[in-house]
PDB file of N, CA and C in Angstrom:
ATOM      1  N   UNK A   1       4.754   3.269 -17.588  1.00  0.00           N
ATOM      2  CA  UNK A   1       5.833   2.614 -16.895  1.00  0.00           C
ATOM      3  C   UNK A   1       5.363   1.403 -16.105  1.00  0.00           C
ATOM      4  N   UNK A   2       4.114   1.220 -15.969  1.00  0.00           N
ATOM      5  CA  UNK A   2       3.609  -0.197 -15.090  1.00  0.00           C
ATOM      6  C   UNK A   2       4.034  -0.532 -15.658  1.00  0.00           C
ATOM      7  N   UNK A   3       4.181  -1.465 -16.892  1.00  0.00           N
ATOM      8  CA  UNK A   3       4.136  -2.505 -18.019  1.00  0.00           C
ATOM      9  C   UNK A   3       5.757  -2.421 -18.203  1.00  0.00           C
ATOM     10  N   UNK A   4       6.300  -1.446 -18.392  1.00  0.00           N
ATOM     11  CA  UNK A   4       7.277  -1.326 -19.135  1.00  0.00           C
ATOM     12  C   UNK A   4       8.645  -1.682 -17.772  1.00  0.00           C
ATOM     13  N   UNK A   5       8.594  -0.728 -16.999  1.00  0.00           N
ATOM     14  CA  UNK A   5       9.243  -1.460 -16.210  1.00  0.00           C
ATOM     15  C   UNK A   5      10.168  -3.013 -15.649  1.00  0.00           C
ATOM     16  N   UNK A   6       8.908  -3.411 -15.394  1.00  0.00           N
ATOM     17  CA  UNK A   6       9.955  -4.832 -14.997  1.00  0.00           C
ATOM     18  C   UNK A   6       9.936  -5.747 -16.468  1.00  0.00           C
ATOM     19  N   UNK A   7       9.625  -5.096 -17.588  1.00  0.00           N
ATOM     20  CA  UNK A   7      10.140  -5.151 -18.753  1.00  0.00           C
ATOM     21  C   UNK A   7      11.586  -4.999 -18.535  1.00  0.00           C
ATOM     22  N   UNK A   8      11.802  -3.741 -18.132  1.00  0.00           N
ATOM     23  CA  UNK A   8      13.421  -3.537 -18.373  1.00  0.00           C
ATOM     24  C   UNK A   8      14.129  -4.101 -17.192  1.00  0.00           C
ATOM     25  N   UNK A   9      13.698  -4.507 -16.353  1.00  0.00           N
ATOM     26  CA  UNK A   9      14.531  -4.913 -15.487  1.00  0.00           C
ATOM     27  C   UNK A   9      14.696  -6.521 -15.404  1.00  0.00           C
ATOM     28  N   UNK A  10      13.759  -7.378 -15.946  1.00  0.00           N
ATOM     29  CA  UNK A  10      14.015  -8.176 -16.637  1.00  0.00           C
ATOM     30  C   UNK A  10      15.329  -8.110 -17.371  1.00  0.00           C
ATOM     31  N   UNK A  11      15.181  -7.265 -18.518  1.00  0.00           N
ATOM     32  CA  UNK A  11      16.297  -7.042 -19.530  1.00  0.00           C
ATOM     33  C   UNK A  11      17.312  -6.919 -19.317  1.00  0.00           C
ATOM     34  N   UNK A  12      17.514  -5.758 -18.069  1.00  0.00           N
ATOM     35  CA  UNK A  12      18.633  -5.441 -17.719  1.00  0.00           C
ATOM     36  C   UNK A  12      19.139  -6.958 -17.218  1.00  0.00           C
ATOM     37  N   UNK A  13      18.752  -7.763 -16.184  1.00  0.00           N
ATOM     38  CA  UNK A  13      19.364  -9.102 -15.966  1.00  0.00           C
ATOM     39  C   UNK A  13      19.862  -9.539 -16.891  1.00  0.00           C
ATOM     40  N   UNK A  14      18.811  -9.842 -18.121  1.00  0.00           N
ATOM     41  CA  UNK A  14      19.641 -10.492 -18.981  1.00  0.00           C
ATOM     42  C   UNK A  14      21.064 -10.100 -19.484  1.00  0.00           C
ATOM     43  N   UNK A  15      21.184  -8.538 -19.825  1.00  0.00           N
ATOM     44  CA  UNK A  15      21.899  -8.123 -20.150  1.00  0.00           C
ATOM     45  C   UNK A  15      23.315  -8.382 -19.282  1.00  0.00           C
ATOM     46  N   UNK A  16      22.879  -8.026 -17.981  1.00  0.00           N
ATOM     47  CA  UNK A  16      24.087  -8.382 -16.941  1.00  0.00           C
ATOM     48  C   UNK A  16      24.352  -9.664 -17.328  1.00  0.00           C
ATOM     49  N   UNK A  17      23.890 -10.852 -17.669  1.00  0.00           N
ATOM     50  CA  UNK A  17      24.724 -12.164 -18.061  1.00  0.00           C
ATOM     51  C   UNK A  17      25.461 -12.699 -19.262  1.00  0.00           C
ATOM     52  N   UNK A  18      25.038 -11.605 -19.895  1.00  0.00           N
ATOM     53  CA  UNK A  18      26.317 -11.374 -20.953  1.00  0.00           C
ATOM     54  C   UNK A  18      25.654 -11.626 -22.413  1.00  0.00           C
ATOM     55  N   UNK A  19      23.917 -11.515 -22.392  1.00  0.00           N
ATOM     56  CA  UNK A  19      23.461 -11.553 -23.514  1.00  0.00           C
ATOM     57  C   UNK A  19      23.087 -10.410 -24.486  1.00  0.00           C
ATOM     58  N   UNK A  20      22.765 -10.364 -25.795  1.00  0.00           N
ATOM     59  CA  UNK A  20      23.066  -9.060 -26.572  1.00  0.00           C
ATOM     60  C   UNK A  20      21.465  -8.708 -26.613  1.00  0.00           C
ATOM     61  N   UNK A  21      21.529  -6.764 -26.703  1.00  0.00           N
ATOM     62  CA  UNK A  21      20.298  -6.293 -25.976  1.00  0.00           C
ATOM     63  C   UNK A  21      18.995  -6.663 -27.256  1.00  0.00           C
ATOM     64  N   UNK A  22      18.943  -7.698 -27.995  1.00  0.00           N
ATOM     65  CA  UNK A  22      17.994  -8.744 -29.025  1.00  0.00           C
ATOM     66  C   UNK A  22      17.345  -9.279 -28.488  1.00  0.00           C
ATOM     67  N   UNK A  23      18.382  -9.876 -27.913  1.00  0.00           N
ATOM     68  CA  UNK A  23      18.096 -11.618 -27.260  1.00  0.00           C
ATOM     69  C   UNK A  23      17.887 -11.504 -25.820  1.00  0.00           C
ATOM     70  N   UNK A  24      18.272 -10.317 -25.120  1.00  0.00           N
ATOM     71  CA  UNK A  24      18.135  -9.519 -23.721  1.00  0.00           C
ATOM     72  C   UNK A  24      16.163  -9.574 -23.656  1.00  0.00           C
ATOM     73  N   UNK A  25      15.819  -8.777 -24.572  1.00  0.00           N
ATOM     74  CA  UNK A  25      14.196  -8.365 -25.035  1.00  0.00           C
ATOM     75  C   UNK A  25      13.607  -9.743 -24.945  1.00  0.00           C
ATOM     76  N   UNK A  26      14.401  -9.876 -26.092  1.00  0.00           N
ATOM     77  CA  UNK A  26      13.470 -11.267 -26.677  1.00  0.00           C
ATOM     78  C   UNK A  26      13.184 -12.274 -25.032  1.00  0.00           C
ATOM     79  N   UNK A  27      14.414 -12.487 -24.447  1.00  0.00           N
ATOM     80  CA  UNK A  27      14.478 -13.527 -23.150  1.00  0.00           C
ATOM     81  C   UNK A  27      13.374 -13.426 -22.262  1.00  0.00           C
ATOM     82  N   UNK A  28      13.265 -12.178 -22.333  1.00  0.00           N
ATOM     83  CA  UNK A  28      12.443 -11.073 -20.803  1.00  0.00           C
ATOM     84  C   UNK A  28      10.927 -11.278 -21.567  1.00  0.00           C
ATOM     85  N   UNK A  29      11.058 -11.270 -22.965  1.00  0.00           N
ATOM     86  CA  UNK A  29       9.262 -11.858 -22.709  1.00  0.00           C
ATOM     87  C   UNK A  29       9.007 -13.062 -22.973  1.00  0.00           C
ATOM     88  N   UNK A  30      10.028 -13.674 -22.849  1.00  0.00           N
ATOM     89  CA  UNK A  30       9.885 -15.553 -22.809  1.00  0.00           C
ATOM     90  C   UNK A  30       9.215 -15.765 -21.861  1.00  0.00           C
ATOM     91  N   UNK A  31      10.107 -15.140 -20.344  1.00  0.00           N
ATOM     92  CA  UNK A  31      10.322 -15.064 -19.188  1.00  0.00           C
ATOM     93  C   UNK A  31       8.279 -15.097 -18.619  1.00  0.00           C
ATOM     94  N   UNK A  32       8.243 -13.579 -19.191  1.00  0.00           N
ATOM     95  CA  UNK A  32       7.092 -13.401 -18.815  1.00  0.00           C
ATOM     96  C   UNK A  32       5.956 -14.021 -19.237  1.00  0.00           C
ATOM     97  N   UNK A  33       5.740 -14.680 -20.571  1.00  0.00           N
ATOM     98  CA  UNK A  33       4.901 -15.471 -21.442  1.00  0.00           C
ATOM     99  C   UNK A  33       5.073 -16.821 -20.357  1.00  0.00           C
ATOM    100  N   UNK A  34       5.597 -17.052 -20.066  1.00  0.00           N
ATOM    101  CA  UNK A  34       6.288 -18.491 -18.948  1.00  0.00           C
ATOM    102  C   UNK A  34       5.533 -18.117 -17.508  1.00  0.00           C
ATOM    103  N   UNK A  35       5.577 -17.298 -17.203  1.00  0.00           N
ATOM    104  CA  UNK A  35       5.008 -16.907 -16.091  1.00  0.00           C
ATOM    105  C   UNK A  35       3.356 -16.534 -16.502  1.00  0.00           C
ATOM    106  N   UNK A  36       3.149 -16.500 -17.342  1.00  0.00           N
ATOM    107  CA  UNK A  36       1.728 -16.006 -17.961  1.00  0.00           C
ATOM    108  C   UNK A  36       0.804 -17.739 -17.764  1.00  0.00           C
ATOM    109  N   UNK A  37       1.480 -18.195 -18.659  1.00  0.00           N
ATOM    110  CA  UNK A  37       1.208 -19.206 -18.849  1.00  0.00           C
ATOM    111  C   UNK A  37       0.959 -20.164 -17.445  1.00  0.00           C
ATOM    112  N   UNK A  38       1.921 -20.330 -16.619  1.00  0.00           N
ATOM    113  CA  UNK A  38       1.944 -20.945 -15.891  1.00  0.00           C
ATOM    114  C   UNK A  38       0.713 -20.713 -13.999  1.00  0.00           C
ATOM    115  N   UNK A  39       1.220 -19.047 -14.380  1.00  0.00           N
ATOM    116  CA  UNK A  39      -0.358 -18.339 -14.011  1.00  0.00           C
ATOM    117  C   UNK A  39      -1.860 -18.510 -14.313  1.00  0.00           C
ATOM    118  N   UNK A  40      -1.822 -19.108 -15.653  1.00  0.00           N
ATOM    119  CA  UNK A  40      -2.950 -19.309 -15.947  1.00  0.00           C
ATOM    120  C   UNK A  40      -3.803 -20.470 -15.453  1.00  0.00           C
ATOM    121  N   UNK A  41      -2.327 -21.759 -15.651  1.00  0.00           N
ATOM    122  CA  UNK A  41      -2.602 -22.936 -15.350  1.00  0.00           C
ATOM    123  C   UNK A  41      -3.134 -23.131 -13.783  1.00  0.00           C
ATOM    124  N   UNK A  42      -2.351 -22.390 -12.863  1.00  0.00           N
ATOM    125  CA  UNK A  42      -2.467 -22.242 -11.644  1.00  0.00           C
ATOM    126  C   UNK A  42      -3.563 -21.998 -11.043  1.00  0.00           C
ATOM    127  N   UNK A  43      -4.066 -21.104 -11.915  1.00  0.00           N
ATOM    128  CA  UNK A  43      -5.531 -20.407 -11.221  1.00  0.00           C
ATOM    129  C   UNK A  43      -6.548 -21.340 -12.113  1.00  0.00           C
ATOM    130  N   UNK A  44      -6.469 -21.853 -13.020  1.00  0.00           N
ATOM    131  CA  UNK A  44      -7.555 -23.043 -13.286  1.00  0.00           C
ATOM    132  C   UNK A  44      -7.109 -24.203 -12.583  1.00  0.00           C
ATOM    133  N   UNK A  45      -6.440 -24.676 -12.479  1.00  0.00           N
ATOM    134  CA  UNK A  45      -6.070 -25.678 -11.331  1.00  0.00           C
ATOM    135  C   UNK A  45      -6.910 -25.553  -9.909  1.00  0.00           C
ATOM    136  N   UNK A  46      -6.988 -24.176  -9.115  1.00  0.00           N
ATOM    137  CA  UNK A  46      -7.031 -23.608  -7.872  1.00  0.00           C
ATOM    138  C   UNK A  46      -9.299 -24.023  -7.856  1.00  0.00           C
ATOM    139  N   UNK A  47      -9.311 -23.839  -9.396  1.00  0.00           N
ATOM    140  CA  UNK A  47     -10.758 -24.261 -10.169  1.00  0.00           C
ATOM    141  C   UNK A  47     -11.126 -25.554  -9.873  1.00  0.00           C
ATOM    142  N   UNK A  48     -10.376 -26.100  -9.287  1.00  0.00           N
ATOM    143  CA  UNK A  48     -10.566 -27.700  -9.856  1.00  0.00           C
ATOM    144  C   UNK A  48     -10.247 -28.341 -10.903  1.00  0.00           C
ATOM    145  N   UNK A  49      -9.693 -27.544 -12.066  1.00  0.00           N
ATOM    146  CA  UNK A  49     -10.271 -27.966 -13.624  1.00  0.00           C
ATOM    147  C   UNK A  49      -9.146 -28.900 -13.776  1.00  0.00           C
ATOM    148  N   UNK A  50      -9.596 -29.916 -14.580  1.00  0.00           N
ATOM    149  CA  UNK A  50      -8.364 -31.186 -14.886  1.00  0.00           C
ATOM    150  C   UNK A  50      -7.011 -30.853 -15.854  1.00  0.00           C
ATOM    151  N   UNK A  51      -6.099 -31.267 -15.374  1.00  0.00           N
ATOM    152  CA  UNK A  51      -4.817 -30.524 -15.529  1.00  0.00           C
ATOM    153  C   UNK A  51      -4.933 -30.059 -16.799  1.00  0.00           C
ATOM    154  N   UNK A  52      -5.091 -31.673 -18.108  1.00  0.00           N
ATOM    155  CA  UNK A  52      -5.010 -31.440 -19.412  1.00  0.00           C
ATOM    156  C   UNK A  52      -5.979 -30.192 -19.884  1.00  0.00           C
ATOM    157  N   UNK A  53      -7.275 -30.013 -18.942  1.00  0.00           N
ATOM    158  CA  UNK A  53      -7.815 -28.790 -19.822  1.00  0.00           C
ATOM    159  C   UNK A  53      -7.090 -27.186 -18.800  1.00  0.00           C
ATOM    160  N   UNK A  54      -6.947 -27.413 -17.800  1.00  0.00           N
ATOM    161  CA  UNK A  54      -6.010 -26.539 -17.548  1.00  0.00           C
ATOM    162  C   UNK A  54      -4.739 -25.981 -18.417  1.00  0.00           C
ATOM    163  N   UNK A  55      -4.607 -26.375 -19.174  1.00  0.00           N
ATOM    164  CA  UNK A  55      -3.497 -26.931 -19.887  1.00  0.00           C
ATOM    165  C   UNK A  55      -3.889 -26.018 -21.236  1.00  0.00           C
ATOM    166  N   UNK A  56      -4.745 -26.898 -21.866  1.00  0.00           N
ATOM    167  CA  UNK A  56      -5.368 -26.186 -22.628  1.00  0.00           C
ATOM    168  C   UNK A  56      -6.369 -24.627 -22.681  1.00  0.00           C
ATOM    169  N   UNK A  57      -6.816 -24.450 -21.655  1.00  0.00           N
ATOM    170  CA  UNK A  57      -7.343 -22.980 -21.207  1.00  0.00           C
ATOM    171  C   UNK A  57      -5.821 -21.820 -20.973  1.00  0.00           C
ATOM    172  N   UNK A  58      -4.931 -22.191 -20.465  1.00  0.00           N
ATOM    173  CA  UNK A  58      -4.172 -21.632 -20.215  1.00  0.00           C
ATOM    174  C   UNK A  58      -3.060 -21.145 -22.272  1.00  0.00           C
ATOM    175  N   UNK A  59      -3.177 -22.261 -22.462  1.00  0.00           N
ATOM    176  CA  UNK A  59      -2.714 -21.764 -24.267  1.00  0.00           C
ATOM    177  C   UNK A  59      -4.252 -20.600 -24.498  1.00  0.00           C
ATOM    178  N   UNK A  60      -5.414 -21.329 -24.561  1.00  0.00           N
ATOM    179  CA  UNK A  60      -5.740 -20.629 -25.044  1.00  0.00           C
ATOM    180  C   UNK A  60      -5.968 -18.599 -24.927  1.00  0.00           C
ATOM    181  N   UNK A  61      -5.819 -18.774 -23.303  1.00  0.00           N
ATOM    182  CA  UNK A  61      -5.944 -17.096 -22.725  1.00  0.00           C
ATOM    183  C   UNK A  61      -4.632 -16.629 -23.505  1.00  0.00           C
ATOM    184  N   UNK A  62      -2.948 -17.277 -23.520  1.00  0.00           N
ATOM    185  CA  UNK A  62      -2.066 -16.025 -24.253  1.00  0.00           C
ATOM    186  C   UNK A  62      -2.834 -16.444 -25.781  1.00  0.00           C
ATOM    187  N   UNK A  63      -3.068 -17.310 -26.579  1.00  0.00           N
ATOM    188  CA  UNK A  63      -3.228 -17.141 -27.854  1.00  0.00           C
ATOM    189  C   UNK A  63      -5.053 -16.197 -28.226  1.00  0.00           C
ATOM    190  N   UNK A  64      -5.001 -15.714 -27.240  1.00  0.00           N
ATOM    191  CA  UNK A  64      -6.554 -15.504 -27.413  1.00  0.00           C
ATOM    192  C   UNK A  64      -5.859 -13.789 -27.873  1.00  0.00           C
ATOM    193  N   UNK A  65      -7.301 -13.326 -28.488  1.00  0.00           N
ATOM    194  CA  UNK A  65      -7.376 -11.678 -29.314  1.00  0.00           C
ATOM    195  C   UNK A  65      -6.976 -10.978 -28.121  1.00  0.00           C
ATOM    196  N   UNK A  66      -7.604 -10.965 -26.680  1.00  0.00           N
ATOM    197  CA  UNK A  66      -7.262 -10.011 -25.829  1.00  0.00           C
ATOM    198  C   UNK A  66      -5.727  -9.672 -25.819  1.00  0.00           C
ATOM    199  N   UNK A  67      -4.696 -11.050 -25.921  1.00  0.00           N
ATOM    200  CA  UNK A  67      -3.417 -10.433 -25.651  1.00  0.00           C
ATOM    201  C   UNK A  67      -2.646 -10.539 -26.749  1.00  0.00           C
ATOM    202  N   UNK A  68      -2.790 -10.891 -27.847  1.00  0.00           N
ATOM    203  CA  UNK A  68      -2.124 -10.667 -29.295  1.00  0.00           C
ATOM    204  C   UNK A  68      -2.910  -9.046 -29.642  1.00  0.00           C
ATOM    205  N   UNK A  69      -3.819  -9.352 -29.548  1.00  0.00           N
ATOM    206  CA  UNK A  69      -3.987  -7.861 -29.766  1.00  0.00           C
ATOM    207  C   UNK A  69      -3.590  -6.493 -29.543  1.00  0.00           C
ATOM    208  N   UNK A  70      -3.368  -6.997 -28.227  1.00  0.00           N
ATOM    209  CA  UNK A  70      -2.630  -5.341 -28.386  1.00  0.00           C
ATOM    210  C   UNK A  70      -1.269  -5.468 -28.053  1.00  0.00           C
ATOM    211  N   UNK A  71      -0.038  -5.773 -29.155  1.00  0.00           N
ATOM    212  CA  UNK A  71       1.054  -6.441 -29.075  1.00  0.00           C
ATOM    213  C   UNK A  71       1.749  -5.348 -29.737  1.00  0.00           C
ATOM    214  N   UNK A  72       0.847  -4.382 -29.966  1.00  0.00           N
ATOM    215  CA  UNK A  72       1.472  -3.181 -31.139  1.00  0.00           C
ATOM    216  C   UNK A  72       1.506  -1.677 -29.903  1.00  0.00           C
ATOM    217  N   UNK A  73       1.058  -2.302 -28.635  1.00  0.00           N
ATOM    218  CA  UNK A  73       1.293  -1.666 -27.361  1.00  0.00           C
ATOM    219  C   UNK A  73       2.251  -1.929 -26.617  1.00  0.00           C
ATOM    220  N   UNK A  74       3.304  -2.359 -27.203  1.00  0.00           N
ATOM    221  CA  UNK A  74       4.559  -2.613 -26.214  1.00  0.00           C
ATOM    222  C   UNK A  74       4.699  -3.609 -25.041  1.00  0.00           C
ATOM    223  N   UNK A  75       4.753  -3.419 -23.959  1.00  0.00           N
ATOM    224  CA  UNK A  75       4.389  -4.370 -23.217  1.00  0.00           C
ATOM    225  C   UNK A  75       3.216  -4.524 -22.243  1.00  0.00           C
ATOM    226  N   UNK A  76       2.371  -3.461 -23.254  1.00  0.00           N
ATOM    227  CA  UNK A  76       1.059  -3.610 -22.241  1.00  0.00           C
ATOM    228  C   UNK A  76       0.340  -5.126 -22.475  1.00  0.00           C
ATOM    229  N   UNK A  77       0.465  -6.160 -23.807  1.00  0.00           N
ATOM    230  CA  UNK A  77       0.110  -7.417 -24.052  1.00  0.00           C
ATOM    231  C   UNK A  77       0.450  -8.188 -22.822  1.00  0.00           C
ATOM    232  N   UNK A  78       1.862  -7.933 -22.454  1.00  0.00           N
ATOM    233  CA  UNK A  78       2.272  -9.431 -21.570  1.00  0.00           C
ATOM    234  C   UNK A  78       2.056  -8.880 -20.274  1.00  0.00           C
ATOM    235  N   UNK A  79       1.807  -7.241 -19.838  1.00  0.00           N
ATOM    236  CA  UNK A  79       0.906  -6.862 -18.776  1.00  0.00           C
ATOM    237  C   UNK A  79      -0.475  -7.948 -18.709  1.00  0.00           C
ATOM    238  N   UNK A  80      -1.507  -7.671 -19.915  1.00  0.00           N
ATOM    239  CA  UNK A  80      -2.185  -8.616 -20.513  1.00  0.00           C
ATOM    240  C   UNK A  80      -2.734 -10.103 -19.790  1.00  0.00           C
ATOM    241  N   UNK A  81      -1.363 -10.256 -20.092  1.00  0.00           N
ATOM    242  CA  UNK A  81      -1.555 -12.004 -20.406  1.00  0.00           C
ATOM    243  C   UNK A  81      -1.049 -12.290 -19.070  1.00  0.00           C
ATOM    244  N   UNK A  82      -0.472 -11.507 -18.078  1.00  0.00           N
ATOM    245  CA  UNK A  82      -0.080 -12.073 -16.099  1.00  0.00           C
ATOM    246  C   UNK A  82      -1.526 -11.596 -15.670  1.00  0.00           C
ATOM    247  N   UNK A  83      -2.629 -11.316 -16.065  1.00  0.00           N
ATOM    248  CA  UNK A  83      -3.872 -10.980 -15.064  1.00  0.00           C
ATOM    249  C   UNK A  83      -4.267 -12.150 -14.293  1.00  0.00           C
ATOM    250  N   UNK A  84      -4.421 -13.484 -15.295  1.00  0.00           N
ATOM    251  CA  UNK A  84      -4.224 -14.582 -14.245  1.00  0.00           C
ATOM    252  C   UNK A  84      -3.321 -14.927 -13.542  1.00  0.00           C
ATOM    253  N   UNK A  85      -1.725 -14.543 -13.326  1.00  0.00           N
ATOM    254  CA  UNK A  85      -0.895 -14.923 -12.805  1.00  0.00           C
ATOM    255  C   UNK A  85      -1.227 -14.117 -11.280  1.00  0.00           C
ATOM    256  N   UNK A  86      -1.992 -12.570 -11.440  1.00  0.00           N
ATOM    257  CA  UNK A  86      -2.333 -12.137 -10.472  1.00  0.00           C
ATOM    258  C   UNK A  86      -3.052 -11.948 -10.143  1.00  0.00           C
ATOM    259  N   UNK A  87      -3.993 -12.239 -10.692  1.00  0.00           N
ATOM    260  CA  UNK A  87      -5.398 -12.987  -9.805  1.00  0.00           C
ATOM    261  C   UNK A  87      -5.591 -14.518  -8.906  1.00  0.00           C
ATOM    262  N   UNK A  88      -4.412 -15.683  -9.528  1.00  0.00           N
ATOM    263  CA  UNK A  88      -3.932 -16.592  -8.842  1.00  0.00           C
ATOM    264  C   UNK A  88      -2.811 -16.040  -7.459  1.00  0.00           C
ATOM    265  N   UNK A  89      -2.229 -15.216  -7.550  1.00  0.00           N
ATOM    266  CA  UNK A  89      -1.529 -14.682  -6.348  1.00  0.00           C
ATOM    267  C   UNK A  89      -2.171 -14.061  -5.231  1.00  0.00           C
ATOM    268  N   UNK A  90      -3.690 -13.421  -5.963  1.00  0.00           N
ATOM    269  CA  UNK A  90      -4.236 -12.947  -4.672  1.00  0.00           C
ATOM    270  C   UNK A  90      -5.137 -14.121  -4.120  1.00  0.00           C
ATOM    271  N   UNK A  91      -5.163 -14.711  -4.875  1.00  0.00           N
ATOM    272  CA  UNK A  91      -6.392 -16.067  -4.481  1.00  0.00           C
ATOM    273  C   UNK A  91      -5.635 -16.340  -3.240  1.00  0.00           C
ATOM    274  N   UNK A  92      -4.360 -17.096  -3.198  1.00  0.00           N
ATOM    275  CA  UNK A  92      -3.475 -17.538  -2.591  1.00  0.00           C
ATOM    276  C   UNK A  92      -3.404 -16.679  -1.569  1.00  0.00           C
ATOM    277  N   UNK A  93      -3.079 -15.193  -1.630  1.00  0.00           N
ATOM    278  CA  UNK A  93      -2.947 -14.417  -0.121  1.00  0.00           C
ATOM    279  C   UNK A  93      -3.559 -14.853   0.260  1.00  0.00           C
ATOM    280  N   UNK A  94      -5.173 -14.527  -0.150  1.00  0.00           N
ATOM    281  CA  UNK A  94      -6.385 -14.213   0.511  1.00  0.00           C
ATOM    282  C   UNK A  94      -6.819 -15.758   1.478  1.00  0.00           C
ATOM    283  N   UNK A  95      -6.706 -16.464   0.705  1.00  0.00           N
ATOM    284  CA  UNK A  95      -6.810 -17.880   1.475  1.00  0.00           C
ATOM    285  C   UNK A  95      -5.912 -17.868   2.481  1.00  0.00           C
ATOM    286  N   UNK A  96      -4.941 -17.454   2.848  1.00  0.00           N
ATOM    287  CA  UNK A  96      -3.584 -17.764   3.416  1.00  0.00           C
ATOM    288  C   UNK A  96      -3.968 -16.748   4.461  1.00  0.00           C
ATOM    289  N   UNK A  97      -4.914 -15.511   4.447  1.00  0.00           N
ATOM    290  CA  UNK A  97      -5.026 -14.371   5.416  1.00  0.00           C
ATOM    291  C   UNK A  97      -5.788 -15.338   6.138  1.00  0.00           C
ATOM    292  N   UNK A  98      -6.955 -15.492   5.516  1.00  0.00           N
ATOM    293  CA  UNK A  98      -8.562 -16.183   5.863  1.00  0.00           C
ATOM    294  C   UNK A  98      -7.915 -17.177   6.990  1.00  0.00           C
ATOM    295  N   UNK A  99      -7.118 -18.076   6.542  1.00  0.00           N
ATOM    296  CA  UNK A  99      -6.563 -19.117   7.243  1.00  0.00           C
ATOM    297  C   UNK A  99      -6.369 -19.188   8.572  1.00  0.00           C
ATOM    298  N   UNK A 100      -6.045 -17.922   8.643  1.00  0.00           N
ATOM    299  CA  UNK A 100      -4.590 -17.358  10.231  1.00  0.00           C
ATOM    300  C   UNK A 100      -5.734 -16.822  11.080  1.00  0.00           C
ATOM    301  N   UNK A 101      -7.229 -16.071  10.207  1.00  0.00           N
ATOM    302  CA  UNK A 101      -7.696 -15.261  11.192  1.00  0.00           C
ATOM    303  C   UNK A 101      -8.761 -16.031  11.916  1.00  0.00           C
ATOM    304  N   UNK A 102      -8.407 -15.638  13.240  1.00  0.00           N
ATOM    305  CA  UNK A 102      -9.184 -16.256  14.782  1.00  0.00           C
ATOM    306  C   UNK A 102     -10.912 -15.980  13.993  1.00  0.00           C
ATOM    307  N   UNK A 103     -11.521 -17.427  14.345  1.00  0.00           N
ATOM    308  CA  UNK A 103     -12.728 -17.325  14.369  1.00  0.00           C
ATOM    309  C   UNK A 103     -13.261 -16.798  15.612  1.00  0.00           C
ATOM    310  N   UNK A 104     -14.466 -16.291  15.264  1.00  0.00           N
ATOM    311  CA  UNK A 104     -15.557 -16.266  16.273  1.00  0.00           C
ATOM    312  C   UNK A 104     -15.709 -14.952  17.003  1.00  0.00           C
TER     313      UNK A 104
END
């Protein structure tokens, strides 16, 4: 249910807007491939790395074997493919804690 979850609740949104439960699925891992992606870019960015190969590193992590591969696992792939989206989110806390706390 990690994975699968906000799978469906994704879905279910879609569904609430009046789309058919195909194109409901299909939307919800657009959704998340979009957020994968853009996760990826983020946290090579956070690298320094120059946008265009940011750009390009970030295609390559969803098109890479780790997350096509196991695509015959339901939604454990696009579990998968957000590790950079949440590894860029904790970067961000963690800087953001570091920030606030009193030196010395």
């Amino acid at each position: 249910m990690s994975f699968g979850l906000p799978g469906a609740i994704v879905s279910s949104v879609l569904l609430n807007c009046g789309l058919e439960p195909p194109d409901a699925y299909s939307g919800s891992v657009v959704v998340r491939l979009t957020v994968s992606f853009l996760g990826a870019y983020k946290l090579a960015r956070e690298f320094s790395v120059d946008r265009w190969l940011a750009l390009l590193c970030s295609f390559a992590w969803l098109s890479g074997p780790i997350v096509w591969a196991h695509s015959g696992y339901s939604l454990v792939s696009l579990g998968i493919s957000l590790l950079p989206f949440y590894f860029w989110v904790s970067i961000c806390i963690l800087s953001m804690w570091t920030a606030h706390e009193p030196s010395g």
